[in-house]
PDB file of N, CA and C in Angstrom:
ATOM      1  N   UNK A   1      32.450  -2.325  35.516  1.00  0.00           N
ATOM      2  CA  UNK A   1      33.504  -3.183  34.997  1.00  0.00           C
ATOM      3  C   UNK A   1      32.909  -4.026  33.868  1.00  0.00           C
ATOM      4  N   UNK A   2      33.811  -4.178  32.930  1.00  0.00           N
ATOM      5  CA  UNK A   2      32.960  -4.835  31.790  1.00  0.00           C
ATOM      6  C   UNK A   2      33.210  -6.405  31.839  1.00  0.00           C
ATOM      7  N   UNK A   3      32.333  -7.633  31.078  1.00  0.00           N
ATOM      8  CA  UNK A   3      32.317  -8.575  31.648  1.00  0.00           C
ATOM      9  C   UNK A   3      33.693  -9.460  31.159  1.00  0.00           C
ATOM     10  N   UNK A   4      34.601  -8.925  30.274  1.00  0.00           N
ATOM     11  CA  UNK A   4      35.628  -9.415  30.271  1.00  0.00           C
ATOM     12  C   UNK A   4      36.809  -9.509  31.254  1.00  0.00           C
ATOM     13  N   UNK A   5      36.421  -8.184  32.184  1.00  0.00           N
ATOM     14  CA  UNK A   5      37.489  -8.233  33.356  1.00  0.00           C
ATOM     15  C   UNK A   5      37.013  -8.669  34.155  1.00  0.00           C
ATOM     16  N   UNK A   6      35.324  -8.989  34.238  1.00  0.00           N
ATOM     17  CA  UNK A   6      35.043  -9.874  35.387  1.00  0.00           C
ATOM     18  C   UNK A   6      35.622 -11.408  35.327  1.00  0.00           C
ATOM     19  N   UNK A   7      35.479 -11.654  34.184  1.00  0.00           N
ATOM     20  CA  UNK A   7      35.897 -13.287  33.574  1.00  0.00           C
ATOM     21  C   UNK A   7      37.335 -13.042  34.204  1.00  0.00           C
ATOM     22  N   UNK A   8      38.067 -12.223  33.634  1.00  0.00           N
ATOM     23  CA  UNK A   8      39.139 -12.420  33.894  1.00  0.00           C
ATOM     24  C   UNK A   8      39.600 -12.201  35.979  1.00  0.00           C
ATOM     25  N   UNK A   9      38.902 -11.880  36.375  1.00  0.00           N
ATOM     26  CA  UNK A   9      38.876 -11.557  37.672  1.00  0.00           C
ATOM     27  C   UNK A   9      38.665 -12.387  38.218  1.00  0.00           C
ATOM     28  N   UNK A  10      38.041 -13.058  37.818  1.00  0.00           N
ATOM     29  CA  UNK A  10      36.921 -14.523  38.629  1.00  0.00           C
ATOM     30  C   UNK A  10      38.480 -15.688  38.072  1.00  0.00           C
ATOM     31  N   UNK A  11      38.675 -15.717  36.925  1.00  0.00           N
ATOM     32  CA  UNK A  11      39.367 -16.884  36.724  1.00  0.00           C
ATOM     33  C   UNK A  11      41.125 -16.603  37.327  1.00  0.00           C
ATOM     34  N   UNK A  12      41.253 -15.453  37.810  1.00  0.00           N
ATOM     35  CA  UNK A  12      43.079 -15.308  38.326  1.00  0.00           C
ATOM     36  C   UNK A  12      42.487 -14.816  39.853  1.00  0.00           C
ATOM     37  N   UNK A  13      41.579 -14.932  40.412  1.00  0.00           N
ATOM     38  CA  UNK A  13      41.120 -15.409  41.781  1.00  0.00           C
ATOM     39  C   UNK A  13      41.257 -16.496  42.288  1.00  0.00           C
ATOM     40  N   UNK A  14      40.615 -17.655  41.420  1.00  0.00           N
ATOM     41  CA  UNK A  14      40.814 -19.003  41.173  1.00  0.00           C
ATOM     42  C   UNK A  14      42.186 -20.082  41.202  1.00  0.00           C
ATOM     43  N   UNK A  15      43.098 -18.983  40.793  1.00  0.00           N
ATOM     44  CA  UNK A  15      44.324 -19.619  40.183  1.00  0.00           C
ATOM     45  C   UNK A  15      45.208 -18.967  40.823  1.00  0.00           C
ATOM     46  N   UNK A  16      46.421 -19.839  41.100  1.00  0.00           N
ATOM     47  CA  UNK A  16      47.522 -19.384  41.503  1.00  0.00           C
ATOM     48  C   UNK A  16      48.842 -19.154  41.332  1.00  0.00           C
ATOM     49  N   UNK A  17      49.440 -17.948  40.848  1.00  0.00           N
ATOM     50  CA  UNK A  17      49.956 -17.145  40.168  1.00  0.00           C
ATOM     51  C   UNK A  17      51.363 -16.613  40.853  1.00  0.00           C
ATOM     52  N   UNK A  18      52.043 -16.834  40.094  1.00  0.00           N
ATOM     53  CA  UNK A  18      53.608 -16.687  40.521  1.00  0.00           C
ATOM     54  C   UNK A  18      53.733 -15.151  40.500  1.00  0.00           C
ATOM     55  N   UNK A  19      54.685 -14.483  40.919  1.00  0.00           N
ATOM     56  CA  UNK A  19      55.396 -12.972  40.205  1.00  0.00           C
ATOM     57  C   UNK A  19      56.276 -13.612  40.188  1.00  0.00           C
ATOM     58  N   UNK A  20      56.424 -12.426  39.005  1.00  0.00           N
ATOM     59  CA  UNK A  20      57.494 -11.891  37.989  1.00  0.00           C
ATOM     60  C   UNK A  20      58.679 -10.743  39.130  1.00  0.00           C
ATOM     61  N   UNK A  21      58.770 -10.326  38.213  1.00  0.00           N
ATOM     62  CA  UNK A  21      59.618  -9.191  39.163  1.00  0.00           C
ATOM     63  C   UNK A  21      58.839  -7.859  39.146  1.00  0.00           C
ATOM     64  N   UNK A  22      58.609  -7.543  40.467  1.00  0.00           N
ATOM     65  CA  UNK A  22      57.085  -6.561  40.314  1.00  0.00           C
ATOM     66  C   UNK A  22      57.808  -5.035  39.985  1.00  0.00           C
ATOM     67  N   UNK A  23      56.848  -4.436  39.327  1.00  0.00           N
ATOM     68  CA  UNK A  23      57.481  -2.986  38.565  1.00  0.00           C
ATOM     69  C   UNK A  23      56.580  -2.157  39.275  1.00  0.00           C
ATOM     70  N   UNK A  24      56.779  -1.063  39.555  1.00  0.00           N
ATOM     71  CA  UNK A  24      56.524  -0.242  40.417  1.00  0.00           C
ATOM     72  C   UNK A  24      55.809   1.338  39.597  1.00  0.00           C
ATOM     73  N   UNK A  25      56.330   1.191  38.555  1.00  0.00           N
ATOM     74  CA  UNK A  25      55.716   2.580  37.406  1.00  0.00           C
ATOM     75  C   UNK A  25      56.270   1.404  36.116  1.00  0.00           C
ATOM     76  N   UNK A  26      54.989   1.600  35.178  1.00  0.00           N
ATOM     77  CA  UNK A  26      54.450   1.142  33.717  1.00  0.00           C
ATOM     78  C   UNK A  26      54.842   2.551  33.316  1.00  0.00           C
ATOM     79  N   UNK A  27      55.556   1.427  32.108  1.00  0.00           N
ATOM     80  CA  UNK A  27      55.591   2.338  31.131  1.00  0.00           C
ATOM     81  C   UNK A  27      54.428   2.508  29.861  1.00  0.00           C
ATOM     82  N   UNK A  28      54.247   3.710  28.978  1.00  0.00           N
ATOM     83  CA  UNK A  28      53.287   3.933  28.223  1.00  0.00           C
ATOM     84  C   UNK A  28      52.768   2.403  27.191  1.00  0.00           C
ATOM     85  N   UNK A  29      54.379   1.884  26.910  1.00  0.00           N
ATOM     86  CA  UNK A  29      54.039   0.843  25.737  1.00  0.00           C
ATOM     87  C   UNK A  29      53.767  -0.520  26.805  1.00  0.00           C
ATOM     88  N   UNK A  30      54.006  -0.773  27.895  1.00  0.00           N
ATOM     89  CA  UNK A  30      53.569  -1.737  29.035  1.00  0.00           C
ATOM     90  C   UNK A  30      52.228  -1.825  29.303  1.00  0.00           C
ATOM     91  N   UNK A  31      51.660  -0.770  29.448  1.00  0.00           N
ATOM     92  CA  UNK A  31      49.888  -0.378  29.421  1.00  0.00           C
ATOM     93  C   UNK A  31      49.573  -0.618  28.561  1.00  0.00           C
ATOM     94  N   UNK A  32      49.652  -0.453  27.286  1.00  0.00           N
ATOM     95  CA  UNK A  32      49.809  -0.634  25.792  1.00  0.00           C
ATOM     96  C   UNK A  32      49.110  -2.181  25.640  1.00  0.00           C
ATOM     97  N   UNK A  33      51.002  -2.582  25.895  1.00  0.00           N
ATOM     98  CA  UNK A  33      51.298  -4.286  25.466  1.00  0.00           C
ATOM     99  C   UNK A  33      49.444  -5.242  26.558  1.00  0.00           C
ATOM    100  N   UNK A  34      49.779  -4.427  27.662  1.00  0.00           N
ATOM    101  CA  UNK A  34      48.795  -5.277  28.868  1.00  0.00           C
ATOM    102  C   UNK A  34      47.241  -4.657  28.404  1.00  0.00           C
ATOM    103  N   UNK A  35      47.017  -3.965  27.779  1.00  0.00           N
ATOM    104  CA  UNK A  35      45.723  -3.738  27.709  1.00  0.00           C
ATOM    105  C   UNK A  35      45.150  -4.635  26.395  1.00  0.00           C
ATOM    106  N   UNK A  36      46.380  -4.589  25.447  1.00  0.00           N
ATOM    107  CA  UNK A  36      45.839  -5.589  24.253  1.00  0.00           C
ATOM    108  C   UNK A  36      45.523  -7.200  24.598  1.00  0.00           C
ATOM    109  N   UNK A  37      47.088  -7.379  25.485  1.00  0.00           N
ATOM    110  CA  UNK A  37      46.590  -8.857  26.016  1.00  0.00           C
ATOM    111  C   UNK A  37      45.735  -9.470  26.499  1.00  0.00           C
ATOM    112  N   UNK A  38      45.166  -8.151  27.235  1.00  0.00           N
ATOM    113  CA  UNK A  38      43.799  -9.268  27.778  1.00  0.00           C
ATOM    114  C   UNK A  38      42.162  -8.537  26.927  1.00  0.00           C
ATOM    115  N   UNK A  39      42.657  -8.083  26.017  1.00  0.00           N
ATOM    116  CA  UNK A  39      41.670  -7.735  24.810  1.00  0.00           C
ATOM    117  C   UNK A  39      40.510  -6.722  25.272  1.00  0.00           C
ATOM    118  N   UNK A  40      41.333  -5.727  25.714  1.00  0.00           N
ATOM    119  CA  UNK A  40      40.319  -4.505  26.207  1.00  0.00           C
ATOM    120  C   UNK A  40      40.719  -3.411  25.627  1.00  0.00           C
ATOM    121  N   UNK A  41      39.491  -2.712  25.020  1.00  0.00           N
ATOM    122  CA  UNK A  41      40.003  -1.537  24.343  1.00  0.00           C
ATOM    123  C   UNK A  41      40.320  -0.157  25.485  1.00  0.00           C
ATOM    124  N   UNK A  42      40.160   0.968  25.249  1.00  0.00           N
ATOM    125  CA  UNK A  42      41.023   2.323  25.722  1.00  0.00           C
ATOM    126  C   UNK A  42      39.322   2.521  26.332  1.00  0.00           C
ATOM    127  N   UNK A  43      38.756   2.309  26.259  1.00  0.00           N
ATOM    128  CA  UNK A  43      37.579   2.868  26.973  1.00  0.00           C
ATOM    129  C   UNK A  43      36.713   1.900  27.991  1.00  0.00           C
ATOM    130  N   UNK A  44      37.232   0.791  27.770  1.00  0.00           N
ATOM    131  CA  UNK A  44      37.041  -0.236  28.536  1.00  0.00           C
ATOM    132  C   UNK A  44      38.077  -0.362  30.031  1.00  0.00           C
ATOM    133  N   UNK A  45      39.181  -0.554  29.281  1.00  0.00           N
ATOM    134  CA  UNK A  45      39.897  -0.078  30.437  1.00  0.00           C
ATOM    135  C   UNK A  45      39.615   0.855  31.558  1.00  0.00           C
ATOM    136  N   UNK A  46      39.762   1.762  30.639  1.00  0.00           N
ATOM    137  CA  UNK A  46      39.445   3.689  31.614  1.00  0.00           C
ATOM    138  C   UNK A  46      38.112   3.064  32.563  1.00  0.00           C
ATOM    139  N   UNK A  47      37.285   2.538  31.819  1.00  0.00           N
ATOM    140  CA  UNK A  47      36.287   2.041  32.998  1.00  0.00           C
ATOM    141  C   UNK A  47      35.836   1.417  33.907  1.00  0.00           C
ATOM    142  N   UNK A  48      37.134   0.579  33.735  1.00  0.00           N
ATOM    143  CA  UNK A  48      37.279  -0.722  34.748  1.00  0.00           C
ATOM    144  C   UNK A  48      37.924   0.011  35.946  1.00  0.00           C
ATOM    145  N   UNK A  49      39.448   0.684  35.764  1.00  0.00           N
ATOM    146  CA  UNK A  49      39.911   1.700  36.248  1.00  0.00           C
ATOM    147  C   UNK A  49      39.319   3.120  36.952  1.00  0.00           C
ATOM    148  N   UNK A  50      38.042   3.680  36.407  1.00  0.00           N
ATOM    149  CA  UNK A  50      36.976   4.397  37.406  1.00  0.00           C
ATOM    150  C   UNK A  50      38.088   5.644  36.596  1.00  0.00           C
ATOM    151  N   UNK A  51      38.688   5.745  35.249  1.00  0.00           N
ATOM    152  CA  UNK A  51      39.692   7.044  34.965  1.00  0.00           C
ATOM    153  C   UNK A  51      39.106   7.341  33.378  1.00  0.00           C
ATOM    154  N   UNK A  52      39.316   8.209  33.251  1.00  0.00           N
ATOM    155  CA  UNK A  52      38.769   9.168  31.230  1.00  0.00           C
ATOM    156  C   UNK A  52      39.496   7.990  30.524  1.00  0.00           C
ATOM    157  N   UNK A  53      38.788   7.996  29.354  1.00  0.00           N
ATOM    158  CA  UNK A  53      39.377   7.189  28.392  1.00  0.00           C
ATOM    159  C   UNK A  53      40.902   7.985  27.816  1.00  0.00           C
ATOM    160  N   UNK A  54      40.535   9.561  27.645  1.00  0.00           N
ATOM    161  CA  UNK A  54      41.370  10.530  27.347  1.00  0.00           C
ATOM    162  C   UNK A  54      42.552  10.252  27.887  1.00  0.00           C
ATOM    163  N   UNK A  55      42.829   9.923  28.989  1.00  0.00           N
ATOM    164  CA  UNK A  55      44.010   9.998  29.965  1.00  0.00           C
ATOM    165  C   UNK A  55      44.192   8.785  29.567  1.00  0.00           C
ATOM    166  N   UNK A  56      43.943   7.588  29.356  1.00  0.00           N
ATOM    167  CA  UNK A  56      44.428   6.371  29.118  1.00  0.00           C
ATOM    168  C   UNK A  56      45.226   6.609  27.561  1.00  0.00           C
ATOM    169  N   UNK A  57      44.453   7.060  26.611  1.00  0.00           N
ATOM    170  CA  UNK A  57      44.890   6.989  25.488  1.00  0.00           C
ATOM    171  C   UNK A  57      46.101   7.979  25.176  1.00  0.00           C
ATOM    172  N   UNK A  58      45.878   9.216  25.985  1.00  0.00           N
ATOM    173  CA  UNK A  58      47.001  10.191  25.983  1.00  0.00           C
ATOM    174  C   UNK A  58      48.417   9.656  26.581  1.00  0.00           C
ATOM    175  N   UNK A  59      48.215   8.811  27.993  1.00  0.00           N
ATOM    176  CA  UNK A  59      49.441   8.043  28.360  1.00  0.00           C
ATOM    177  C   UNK A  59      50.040   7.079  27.652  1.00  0.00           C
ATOM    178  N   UNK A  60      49.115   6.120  26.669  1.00  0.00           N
ATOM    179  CA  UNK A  60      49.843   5.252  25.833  1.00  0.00           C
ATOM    180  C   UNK A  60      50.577   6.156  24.632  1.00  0.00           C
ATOM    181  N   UNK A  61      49.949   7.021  24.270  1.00  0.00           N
ATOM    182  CA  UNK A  61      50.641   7.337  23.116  1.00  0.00           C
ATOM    183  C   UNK A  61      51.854   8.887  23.566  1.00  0.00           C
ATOM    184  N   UNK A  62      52.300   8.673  24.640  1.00  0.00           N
ATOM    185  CA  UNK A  62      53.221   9.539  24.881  1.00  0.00           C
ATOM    186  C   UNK A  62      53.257  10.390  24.989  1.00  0.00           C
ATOM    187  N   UNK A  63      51.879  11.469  24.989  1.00  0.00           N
ATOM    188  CA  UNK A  63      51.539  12.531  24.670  1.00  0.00           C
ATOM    189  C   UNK A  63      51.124  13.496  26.007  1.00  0.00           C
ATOM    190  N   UNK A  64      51.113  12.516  27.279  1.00  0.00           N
ATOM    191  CA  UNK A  64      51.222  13.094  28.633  1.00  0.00           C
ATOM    192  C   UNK A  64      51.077  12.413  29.409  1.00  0.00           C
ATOM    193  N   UNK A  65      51.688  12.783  30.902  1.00  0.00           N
ATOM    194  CA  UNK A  65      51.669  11.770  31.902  1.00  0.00           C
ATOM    195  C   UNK A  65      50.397  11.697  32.820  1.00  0.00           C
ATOM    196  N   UNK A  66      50.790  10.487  33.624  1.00  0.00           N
ATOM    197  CA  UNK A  66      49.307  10.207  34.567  1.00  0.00           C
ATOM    198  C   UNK A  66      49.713  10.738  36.228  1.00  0.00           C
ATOM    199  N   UNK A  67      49.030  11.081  36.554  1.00  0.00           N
ATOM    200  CA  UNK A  67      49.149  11.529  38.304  1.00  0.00           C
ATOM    201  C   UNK A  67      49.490   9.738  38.889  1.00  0.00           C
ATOM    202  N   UNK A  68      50.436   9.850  39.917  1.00  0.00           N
ATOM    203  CA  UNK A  68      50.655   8.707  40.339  1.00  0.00           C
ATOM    204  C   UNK A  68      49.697   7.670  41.000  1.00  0.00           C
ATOM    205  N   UNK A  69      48.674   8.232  41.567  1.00  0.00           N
ATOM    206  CA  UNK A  69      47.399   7.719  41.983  1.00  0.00           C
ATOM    207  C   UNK A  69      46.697   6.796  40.449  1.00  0.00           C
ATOM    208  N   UNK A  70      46.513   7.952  39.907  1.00  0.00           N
ATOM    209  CA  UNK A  70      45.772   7.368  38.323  1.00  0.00           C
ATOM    210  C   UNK A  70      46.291   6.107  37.990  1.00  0.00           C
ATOM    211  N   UNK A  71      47.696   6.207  37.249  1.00  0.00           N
ATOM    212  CA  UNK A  71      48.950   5.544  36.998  1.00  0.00           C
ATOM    213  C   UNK A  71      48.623   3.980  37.933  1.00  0.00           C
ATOM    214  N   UNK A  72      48.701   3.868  39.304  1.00  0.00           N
ATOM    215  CA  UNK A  72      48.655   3.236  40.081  1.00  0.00           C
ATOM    216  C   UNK A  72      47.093   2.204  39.976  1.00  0.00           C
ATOM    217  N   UNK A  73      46.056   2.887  40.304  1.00  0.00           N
ATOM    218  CA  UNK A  73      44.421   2.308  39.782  1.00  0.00           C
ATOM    219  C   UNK A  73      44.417   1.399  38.519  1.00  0.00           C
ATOM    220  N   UNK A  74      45.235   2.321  37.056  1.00  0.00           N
ATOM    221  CA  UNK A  74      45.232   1.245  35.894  1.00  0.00           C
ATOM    222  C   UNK A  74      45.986   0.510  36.198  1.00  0.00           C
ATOM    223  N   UNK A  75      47.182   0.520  36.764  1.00  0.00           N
ATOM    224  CA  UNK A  75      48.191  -0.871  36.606  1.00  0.00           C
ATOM    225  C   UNK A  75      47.558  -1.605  37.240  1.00  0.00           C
ATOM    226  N   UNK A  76      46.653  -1.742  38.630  1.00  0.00           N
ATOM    227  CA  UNK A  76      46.294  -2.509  39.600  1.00  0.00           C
ATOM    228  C   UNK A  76      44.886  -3.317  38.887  1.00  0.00           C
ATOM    229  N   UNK A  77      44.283  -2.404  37.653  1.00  0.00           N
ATOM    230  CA  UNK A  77      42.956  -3.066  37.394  1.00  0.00           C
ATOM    231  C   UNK A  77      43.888  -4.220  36.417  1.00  0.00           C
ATOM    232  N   UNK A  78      44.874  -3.602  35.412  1.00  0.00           N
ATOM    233  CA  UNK A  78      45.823  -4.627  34.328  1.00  0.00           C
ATOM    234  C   UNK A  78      45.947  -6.259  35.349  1.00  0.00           C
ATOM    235  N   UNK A  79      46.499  -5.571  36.103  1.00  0.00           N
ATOM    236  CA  UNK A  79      47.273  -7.226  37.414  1.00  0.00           C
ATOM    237  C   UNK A  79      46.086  -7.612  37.896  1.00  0.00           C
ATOM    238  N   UNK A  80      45.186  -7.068  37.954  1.00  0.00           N
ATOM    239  CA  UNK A  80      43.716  -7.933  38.703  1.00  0.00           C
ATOM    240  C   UNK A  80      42.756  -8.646  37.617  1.00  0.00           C
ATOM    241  N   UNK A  81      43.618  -8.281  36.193  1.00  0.00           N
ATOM    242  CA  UNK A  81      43.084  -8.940  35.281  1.00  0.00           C
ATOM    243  C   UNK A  81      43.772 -10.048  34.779  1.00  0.00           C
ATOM    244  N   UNK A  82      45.048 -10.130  35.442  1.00  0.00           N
ATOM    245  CA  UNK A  82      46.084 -11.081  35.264  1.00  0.00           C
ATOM    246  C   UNK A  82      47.261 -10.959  34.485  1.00  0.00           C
ATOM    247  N   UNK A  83      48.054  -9.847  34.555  1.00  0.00           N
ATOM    248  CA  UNK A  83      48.928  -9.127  33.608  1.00  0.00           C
ATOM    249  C   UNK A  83      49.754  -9.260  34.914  1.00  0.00           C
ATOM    250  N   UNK A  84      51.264  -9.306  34.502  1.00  0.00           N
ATOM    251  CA  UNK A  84      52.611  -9.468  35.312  1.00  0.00           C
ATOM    252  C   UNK A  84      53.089  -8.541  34.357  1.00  0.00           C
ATOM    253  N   UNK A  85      53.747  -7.450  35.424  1.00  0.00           N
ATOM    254  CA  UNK A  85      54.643  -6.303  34.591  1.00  0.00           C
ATOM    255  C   UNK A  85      56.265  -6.342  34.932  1.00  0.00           C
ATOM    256  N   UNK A  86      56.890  -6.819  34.327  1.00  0.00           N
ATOM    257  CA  UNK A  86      58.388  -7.316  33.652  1.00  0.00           C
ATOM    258  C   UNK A  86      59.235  -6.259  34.159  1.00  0.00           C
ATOM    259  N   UNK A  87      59.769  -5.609  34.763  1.00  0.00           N
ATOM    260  CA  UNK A  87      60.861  -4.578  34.493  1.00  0.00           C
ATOM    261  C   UNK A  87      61.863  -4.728  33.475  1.00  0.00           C
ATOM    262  N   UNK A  88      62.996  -4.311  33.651  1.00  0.00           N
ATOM    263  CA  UNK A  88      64.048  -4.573  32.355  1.00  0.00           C
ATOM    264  C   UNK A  88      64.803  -4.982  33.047  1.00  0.00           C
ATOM    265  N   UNK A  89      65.884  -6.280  32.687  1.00  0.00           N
ATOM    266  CA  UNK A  89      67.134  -6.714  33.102  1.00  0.00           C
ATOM    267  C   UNK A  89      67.871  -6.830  31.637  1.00  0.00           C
ATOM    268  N   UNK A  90      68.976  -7.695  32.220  1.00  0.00           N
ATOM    269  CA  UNK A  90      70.163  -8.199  31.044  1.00  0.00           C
ATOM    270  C   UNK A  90      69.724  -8.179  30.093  1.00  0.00           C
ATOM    271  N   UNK A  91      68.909  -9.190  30.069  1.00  0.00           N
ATOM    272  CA  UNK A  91      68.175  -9.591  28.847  1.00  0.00           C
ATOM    273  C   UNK A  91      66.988  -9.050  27.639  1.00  0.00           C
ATOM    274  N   UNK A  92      66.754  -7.379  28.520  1.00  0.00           N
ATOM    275  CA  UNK A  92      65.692  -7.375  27.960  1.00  0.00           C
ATOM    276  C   UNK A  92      65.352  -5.873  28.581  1.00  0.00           C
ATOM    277  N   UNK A  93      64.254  -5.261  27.789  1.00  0.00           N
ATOM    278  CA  UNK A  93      63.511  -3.793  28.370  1.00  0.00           C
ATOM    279  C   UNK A  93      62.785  -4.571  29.082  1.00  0.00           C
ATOM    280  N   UNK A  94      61.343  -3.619  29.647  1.00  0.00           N
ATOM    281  CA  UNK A  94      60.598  -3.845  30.733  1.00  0.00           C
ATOM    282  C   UNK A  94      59.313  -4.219  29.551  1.00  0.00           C
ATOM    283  N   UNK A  95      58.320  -4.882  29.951  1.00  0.00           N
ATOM    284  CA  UNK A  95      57.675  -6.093  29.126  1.00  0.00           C
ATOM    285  C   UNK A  95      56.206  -6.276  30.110  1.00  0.00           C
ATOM    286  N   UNK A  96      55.645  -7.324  29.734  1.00  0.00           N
ATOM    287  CA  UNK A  96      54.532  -7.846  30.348  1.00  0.00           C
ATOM    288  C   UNK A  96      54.112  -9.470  29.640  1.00  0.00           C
ATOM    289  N   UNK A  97      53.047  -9.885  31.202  1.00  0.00           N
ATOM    290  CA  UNK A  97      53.220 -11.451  30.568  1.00  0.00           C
ATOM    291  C   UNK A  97      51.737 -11.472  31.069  1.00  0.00           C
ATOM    292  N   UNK A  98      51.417 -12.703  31.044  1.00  0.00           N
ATOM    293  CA  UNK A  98      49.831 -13.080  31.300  1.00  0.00           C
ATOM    294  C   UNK A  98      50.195 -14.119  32.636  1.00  0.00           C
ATOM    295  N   UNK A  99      49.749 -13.939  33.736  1.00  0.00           N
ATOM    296  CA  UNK A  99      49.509 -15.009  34.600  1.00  0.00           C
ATOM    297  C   UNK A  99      48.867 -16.321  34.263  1.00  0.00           C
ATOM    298  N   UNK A 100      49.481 -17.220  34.481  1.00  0.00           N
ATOM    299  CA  UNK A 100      49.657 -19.131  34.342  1.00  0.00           C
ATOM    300  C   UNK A 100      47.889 -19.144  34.513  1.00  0.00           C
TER     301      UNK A 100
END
């Protein structure tokens, strides 16, 4: 794990953190939006996650899907880094936010 997701691990351990409305499958541009926010590139991720960089970068850019297991590991490393994944209502598509 690289030491930015530890920082970030250590400090939303610490803190206590509301949900959002929890989403159940990310979408490509949600992984996207949550991987920039907390300033990790496509190979950083994949490694925090224990998954190919290939498969990360192929799922953001639309170009193929992830096995639900896979899928499941990145969203869980995103939220353990402090990312809240938005679904879509009234107001809005499905999104992402940064935990308080």
């Amino acid at each position: 794990m690289c030491s930015r997701m530890r920082t970030l691990n250590r400090h939303c351990q610490h803190t206590v953190c509301e949900s959002a409305v929890s989403v159940s499958i990310i979408t490509p541009l949600q992984m996207k939006l949550a991987r920039t926010a907390l300033g990790l590139g496509v190979r950083e991720l994949a490694a925090a996650a224990d998954v190919a960089p290939s498969t990360v970068q192929r799922f953001e850019s639309g170009k193929g899907d992830m096995h639900s297991r896979t899928l499941d590991k990145v969203q869980r490393t995103l939220e353990d880094g402090g990312v809240i994944f938005i679904g879509p209502d009234a107001d809005g598509g499905p999104g992402v936010r940064l935990k308080a």
